[in-house]
PDB file of N, CA and C in Angstrom:
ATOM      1  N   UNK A   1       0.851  -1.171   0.000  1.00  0.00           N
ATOM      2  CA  UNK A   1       0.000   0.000   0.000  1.00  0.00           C
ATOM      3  C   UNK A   1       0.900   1.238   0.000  1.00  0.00           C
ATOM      4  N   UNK A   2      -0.020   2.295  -0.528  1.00  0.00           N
ATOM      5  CA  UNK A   2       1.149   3.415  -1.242  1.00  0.00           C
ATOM      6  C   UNK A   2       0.384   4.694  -0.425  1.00  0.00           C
ATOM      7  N   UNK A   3       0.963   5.112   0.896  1.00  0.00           N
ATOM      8  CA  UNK A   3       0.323   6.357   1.633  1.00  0.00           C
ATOM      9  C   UNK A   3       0.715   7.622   0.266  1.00  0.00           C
ATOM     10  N   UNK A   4      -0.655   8.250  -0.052  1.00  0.00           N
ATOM     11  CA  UNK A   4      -0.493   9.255  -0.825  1.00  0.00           C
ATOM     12  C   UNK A   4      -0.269  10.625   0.063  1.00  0.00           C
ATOM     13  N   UNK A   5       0.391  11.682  -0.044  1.00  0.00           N
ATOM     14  CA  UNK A   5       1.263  13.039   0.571  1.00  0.00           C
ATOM     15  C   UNK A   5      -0.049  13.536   0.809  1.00  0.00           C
ATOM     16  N   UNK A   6      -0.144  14.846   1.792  1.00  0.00           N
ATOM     17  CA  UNK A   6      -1.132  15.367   2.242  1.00  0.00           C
ATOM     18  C   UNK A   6      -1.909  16.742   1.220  1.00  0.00           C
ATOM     19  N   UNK A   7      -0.801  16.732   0.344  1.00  0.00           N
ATOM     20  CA  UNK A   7      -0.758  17.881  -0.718  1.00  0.00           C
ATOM     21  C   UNK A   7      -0.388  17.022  -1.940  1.00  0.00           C
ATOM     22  N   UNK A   8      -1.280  17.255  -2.585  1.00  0.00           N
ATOM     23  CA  UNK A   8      -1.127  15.855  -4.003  1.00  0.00           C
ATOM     24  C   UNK A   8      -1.248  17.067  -5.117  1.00  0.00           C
ATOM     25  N   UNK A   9       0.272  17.684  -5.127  1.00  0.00           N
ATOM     26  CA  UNK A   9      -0.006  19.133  -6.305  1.00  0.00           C
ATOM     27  C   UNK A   9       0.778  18.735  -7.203  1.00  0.00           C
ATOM     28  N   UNK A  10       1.305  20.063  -7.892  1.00  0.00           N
ATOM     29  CA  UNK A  10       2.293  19.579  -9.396  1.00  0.00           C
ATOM     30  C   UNK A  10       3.611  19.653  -8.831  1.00  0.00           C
ATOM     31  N   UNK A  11       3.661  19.926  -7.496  1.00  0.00           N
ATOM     32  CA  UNK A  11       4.935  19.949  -7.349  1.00  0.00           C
ATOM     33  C   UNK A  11       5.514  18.408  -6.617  1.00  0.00           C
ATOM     34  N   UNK A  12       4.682  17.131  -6.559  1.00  0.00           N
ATOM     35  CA  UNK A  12       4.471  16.380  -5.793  1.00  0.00           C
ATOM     36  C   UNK A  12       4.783  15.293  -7.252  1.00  0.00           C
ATOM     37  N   UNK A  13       4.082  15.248  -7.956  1.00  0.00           N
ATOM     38  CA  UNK A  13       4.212  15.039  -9.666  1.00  0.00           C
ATOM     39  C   UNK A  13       5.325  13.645  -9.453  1.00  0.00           C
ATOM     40  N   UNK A  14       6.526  14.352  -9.911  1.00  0.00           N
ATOM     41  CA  UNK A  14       7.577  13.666 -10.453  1.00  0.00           C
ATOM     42  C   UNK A  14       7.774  12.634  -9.462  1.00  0.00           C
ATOM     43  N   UNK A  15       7.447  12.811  -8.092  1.00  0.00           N
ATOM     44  CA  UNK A  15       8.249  11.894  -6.830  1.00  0.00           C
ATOM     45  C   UNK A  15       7.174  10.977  -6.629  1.00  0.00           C
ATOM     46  N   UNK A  16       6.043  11.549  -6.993  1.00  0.00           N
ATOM     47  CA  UNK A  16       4.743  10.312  -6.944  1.00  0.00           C
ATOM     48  C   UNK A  16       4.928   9.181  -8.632  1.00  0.00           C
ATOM     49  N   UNK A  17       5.000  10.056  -9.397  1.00  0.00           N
ATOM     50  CA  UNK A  17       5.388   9.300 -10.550  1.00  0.00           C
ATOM     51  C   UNK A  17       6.337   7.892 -10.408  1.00  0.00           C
ATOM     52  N   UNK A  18       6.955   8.542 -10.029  1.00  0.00           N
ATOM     53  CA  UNK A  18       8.199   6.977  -9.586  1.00  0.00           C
ATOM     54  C   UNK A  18       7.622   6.422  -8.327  1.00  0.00           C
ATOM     55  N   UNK A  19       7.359   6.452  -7.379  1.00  0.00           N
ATOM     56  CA  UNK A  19       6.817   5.162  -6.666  1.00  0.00           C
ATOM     57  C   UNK A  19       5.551   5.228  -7.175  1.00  0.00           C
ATOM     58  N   UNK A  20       4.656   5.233  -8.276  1.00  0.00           N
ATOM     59  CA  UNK A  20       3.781   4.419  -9.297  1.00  0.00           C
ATOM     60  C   UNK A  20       4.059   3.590  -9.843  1.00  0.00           C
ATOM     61  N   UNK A  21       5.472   4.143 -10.206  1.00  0.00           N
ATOM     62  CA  UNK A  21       5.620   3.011 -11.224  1.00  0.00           C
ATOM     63  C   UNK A  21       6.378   1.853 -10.850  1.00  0.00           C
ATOM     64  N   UNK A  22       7.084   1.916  -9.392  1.00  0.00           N
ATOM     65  CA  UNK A  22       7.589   1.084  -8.852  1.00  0.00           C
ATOM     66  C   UNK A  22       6.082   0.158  -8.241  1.00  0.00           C
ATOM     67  N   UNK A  23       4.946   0.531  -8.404  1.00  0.00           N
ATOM     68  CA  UNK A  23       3.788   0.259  -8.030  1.00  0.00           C
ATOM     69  C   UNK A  23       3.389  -0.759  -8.847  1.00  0.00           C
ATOM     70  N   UNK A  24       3.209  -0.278 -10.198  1.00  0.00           N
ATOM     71  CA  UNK A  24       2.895  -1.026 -11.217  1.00  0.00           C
ATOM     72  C   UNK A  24       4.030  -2.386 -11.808  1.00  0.00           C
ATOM     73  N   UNK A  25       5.056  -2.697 -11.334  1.00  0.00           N
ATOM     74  CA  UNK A  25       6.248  -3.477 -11.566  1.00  0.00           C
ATOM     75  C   UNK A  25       5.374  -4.778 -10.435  1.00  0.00           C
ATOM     76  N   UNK A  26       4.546  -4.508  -9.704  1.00  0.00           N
ATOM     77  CA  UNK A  26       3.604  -6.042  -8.862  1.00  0.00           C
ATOM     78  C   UNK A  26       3.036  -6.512  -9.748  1.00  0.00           C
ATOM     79  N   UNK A  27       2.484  -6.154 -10.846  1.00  0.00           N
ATOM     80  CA  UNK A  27       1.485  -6.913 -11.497  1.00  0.00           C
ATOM     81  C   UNK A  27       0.253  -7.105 -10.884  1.00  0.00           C
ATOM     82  N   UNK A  28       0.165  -5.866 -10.206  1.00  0.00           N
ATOM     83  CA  UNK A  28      -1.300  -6.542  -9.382  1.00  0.00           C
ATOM     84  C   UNK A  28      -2.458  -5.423  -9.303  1.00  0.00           C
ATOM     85  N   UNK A  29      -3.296  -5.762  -8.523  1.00  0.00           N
ATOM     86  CA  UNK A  29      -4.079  -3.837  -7.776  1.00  0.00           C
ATOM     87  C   UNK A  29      -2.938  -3.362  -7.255  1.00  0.00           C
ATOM     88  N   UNK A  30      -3.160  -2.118  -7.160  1.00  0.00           N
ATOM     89  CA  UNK A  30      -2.480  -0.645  -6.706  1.00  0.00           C
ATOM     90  C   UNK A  30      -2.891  -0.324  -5.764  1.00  0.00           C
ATOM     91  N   UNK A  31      -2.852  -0.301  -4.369  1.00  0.00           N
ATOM     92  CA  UNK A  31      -3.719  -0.040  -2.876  1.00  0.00           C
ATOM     93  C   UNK A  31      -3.022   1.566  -2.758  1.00  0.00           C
ATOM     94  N   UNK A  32      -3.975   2.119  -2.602  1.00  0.00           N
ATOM     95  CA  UNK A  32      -3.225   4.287  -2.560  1.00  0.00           C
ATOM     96  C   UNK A  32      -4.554   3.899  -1.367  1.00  0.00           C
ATOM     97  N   UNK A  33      -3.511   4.996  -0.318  1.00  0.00           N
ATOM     98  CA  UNK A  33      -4.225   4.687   0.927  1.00  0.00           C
ATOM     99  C   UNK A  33      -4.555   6.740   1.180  1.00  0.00           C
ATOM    100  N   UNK A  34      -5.751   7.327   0.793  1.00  0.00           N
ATOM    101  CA  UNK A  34      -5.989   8.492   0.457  1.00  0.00           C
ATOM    102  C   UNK A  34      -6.253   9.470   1.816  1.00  0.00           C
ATOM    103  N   UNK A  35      -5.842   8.760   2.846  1.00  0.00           N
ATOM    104  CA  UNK A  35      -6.643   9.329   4.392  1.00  0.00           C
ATOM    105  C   UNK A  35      -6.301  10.523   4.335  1.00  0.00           C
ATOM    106  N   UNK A  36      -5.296  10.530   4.008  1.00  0.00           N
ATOM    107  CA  UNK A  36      -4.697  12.196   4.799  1.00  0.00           C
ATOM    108  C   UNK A  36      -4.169  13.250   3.118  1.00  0.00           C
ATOM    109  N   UNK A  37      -5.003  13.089   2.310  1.00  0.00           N
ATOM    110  CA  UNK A  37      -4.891  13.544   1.614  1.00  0.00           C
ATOM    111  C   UNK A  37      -5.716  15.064   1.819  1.00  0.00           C
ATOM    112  N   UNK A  38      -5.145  16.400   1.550  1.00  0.00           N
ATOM    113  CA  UNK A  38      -6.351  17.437   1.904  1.00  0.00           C
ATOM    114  C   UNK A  38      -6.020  18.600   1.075  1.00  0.00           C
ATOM    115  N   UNK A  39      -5.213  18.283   0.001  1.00  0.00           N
ATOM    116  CA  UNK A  39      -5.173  19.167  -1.521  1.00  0.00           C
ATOM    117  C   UNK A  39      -4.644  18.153  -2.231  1.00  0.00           C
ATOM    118  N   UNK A  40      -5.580  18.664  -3.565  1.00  0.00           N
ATOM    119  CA  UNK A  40      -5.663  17.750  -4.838  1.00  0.00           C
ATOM    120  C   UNK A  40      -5.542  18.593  -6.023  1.00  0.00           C
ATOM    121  N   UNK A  41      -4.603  18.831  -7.078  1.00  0.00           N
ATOM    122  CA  UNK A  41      -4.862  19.296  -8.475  1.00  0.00           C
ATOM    123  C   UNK A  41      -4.972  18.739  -9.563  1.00  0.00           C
ATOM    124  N   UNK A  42      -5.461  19.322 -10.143  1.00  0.00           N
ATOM    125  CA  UNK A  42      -5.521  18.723 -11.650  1.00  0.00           C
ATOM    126  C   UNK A  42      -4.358  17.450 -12.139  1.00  0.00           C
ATOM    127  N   UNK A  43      -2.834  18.231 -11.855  1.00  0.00           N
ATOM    128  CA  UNK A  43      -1.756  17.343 -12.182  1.00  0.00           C
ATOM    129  C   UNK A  43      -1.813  15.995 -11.590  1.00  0.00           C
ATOM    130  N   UNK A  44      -2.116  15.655 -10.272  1.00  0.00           N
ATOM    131  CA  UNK A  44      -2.173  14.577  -9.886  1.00  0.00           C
ATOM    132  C   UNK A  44      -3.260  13.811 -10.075  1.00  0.00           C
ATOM    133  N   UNK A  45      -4.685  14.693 -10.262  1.00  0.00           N
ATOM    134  CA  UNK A  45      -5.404  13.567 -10.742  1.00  0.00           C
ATOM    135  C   UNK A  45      -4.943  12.851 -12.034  1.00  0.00           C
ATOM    136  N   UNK A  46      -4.637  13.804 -13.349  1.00  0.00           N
ATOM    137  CA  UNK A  46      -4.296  13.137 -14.295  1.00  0.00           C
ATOM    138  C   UNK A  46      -3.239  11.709 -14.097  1.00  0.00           C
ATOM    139  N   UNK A  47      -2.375  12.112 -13.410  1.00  0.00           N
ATOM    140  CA  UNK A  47      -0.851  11.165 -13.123  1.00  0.00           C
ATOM    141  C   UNK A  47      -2.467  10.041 -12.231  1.00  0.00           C
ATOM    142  N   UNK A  48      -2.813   9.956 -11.631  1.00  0.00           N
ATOM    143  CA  UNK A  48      -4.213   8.769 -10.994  1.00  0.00           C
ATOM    144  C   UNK A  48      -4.527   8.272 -12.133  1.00  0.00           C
ATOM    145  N   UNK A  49      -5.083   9.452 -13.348  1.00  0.00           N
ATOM    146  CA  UNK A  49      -6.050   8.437 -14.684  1.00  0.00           C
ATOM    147  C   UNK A  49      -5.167   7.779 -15.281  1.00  0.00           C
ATOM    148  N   UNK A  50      -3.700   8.225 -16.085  1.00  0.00           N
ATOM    149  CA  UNK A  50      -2.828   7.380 -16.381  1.00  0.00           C
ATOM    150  C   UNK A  50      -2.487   5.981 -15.607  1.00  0.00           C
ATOM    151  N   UNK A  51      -2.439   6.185 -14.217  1.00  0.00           N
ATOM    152  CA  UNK A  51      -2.352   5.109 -13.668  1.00  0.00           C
ATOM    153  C   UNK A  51      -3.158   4.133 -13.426  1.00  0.00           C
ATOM    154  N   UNK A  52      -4.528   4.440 -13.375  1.00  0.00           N
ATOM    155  CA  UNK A  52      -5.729   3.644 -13.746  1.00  0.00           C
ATOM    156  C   UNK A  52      -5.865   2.790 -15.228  1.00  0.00           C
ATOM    157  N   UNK A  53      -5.431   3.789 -16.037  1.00  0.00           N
ATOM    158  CA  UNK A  53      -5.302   3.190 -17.566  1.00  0.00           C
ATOM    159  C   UNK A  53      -3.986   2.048 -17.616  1.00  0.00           C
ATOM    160  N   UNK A  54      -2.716   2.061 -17.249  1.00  0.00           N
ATOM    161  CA  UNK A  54      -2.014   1.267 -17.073  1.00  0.00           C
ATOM    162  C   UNK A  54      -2.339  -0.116 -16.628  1.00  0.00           C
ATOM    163  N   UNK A  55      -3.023   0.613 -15.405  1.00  0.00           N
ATOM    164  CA  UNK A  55      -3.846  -0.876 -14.454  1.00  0.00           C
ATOM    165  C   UNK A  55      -4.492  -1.535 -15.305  1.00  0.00           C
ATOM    166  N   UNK A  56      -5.203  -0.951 -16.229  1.00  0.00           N
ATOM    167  CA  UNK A  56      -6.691  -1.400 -16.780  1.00  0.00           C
ATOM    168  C   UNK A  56      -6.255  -2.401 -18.286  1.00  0.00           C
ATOM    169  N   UNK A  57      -5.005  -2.558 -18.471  1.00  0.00           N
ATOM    170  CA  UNK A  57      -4.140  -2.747 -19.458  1.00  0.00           C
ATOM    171  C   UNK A  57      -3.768  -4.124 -19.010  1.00  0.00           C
ATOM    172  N   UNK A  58      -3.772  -4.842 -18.135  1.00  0.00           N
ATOM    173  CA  UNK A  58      -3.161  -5.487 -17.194  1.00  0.00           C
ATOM    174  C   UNK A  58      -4.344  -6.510 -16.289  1.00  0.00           C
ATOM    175  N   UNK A  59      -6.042  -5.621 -16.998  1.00  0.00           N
ATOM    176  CA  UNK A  59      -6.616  -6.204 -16.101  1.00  0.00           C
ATOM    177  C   UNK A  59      -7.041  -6.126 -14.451  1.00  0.00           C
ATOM    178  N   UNK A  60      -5.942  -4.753 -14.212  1.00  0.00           N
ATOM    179  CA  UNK A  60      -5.858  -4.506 -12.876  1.00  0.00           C
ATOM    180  C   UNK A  60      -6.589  -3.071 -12.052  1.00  0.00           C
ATOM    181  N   UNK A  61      -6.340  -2.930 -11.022  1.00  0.00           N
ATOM    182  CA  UNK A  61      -7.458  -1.141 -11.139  1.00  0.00           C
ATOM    183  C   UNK A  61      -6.430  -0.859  -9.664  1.00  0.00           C
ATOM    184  N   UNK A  62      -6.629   0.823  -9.038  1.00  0.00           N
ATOM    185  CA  UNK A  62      -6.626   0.822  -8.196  1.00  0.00           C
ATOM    186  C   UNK A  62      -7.581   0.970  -7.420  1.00  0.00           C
ATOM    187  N   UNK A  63      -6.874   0.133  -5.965  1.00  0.00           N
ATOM    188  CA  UNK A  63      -7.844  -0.341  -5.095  1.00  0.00           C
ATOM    189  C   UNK A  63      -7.527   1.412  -4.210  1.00  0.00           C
ATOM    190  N   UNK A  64      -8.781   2.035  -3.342  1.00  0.00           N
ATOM    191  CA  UNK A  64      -8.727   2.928  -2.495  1.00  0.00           C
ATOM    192  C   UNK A  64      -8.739   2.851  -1.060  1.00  0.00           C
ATOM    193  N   UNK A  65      -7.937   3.185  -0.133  1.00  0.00           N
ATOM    194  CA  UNK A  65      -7.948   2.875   1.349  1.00  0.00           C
ATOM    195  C   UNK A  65      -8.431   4.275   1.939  1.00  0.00           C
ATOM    196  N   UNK A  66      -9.159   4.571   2.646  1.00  0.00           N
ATOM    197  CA  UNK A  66      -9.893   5.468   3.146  1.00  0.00           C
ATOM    198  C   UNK A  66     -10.611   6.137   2.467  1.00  0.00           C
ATOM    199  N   UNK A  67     -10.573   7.582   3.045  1.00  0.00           N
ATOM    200  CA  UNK A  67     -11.544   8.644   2.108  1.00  0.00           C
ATOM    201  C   UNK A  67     -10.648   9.958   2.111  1.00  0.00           C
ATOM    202  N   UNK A  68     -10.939  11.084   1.203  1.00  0.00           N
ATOM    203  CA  UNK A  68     -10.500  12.466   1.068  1.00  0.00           C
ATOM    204  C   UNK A  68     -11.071  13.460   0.350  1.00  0.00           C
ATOM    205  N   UNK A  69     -12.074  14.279   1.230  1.00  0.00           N
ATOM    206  CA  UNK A  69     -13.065  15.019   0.855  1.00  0.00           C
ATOM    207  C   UNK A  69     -12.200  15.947  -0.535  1.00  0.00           C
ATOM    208  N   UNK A  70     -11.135  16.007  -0.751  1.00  0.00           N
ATOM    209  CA  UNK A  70     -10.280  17.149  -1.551  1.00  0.00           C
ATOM    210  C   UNK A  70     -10.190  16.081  -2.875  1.00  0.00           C
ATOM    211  N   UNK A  71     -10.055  15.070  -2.685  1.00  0.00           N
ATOM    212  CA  UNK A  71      -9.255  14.226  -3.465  1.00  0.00           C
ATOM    213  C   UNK A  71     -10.863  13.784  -4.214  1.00  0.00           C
ATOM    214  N   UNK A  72     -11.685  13.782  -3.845  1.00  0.00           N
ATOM    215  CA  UNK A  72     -13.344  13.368  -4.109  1.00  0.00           C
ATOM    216  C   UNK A  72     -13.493  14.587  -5.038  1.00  0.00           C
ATOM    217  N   UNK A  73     -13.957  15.935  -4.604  1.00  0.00           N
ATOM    218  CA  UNK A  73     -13.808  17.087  -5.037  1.00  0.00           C
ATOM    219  C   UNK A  73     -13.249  17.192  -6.229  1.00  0.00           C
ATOM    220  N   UNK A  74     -12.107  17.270  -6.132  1.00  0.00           N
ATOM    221  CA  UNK A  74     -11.222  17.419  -7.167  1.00  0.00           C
ATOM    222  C   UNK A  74     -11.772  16.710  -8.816  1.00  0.00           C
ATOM    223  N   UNK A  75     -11.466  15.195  -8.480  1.00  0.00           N
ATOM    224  CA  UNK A  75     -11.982  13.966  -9.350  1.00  0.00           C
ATOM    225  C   UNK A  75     -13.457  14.297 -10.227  1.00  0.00           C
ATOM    226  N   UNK A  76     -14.307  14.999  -8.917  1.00  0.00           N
ATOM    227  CA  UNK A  76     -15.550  15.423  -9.801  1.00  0.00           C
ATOM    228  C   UNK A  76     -15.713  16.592 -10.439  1.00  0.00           C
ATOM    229  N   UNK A  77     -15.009  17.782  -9.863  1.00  0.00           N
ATOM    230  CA  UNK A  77     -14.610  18.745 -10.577  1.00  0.00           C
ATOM    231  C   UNK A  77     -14.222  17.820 -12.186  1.00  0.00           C
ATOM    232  N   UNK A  78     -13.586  17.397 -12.316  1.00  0.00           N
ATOM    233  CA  UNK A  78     -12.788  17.140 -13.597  1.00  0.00           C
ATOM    234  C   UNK A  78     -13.556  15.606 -14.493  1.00  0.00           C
ATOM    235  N   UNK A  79     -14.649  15.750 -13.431  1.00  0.00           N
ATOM    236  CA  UNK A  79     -15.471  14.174 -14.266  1.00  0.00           C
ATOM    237  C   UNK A  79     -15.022  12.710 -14.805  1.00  0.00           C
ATOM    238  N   UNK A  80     -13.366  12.688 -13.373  1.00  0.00           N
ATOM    239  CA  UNK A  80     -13.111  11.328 -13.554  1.00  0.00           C
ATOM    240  C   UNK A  80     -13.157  10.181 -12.171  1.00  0.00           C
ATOM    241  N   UNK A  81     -14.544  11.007 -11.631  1.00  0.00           N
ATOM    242  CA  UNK A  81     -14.702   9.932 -10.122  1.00  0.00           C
ATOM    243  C   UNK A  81     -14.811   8.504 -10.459  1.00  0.00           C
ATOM    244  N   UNK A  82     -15.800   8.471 -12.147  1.00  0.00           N
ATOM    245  CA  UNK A  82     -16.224   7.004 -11.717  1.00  0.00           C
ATOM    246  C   UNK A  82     -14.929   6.161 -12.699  1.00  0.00           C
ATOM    247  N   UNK A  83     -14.581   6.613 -13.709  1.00  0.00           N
ATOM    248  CA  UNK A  83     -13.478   6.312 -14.536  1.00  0.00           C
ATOM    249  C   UNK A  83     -12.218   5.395 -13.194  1.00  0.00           C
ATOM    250  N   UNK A  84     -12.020   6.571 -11.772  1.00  0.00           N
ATOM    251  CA  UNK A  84     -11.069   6.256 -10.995  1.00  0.00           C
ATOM    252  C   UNK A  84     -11.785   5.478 -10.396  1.00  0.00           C
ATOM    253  N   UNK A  85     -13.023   4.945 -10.318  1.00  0.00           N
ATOM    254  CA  UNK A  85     -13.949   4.098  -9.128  1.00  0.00           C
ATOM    255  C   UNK A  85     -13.632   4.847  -7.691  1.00  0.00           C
ATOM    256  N   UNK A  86     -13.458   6.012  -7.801  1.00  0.00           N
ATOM    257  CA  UNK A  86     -13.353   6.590  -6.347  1.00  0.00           C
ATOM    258  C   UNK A  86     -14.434   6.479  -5.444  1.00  0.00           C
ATOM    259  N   UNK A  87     -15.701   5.817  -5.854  1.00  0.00           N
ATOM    260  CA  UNK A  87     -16.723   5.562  -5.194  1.00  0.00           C
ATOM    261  C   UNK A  87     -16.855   3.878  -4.953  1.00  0.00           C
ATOM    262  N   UNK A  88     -15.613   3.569  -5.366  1.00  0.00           N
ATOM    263  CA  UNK A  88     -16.265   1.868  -5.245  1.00  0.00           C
ATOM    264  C   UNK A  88     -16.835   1.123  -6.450  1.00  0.00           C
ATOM    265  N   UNK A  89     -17.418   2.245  -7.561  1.00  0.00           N
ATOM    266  CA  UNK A  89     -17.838   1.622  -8.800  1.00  0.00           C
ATOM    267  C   UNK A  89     -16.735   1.464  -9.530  1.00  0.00           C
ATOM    268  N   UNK A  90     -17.158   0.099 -10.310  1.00  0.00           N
ATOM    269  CA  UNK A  90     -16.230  -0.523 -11.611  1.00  0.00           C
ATOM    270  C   UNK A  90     -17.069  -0.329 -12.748  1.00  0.00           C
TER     271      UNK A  90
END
């Protein structure tokens, strides 16, 4: 499981990028554990949909561990809650 930073901005980007992709080298679900997440931008959701699409390539998705009213927000702002299953839907 992959604790996501409390500030998930563009400046967060590059250092989340690489432990993704050290993420994606399991071959498996992706567990992002979102508790303490409490800013979300655009940049990181995208770097989430890429990583969802990777998963989805593979057969695989990420799985979500808690909740984050910012990180929810955000996703629907930009109309990719259910794409990310941030609600639990596949």
């Amino acid at each position: 499981m992959l604790k996501l930073p409390n500030e998930m901005t563009i400046s967060q980007v590059e250092a989340l990028h690489t432990e993704l992709q050290a993420q994606l080298q399991n071959d498996s679900n992706v567990c992002l554990d979102i508790s303490e997440v409490t800013k979300a931008d655009t940049a990181c959701v995208q770097l989430l949909c890429a990583l969802q699409k990777s998963l989805q390539l593979g057969d695989h998705a990420i799985v979500w561990e808690g909740a984050s009213e910012a990180l929810q927000s955000a996703c629907e702002t930009l109309g990719v809650s259910t794409y990310l299953a941030l609600n639990g839907d596949r």
